[in-house]
Protein backbone atom coordinates (compact mmCIF):
# COMPACT_ATOMS: atom_id res chain seq x y z
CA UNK A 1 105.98 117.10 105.93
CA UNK A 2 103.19 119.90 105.82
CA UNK A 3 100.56 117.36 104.50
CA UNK A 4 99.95 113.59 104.45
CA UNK A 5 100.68 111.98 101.04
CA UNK A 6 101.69 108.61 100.19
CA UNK A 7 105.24 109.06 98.95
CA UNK A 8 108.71 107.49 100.08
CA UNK A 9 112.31 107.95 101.59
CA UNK A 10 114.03 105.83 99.37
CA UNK A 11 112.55 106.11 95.91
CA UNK A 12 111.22 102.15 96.04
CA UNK A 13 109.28 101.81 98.85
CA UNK A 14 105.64 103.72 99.32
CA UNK A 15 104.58 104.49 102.59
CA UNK A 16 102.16 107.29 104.01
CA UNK A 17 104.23 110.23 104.88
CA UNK A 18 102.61 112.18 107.29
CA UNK A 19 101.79 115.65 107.95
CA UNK A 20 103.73 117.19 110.95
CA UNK A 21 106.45 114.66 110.45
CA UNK A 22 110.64 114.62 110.11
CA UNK A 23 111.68 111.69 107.56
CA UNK A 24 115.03 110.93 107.52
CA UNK A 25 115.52 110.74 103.13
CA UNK A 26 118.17 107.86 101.63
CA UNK A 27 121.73 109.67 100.68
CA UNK A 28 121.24 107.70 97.87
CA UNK A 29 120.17 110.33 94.76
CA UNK A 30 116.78 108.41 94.41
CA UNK A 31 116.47 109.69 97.92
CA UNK A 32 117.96 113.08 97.36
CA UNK A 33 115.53 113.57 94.41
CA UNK A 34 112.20 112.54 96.36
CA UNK A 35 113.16 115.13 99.03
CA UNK A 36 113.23 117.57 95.95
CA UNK A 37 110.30 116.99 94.48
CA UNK A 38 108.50 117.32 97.96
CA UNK A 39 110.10 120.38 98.53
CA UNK A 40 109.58 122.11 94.67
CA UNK A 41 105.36 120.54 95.70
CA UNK A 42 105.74 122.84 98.71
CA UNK A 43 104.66 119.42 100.96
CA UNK A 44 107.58 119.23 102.75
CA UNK A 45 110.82 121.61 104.25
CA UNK A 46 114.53 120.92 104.28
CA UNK A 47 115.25 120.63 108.17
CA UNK A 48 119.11 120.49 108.42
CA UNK A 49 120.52 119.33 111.81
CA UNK A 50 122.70 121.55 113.81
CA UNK A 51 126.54 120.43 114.22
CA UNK A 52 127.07 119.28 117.55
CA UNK A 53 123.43 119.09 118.89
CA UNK A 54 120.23 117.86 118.03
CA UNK A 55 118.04 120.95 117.11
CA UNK A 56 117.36 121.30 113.72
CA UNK A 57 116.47 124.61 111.69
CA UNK A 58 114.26 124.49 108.89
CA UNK A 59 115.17 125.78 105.97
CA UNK A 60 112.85 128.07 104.16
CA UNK A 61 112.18 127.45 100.41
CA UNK A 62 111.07 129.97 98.13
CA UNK A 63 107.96 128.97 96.46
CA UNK A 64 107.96 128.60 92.52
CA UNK A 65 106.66 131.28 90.46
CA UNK A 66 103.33 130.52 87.63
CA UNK A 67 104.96 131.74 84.22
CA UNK A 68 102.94 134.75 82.71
């Protein structure tokens, strides 16, 4: 997470997410479409773990574009 924000990992359940933070999101797509929406917000990254290890690269995003 880049900033703190109330939000959630599951789609049901609010907790404070905080900044400088990995949350593991539900596979379940109420999950899967939180993680979205933090990501499209720019609040949070995709961090996918390596196979075989535990480091983790994060993913950049590109940020959405204001339409003219």
């Amino acid at each position: 997470m880049f900033k703190t924000i109330p939000g959630s990992t599951d789609g049901v359940t609010v907790i404070e997410l905080k900044a400088g933070t990995e949350y593991r999101m539900t596979d379940a797509a109420r999950g899967e479409r939180r993680a979205a929406a933090y990501i499209r917000r720019g609040e949070a990254v995709e961090v996918i773990a390596a196979a075989g290890g535990d480091q983790a690269a994060a993913v950049p995003v590109p940020q959405a574009r204001g339409k003219k």
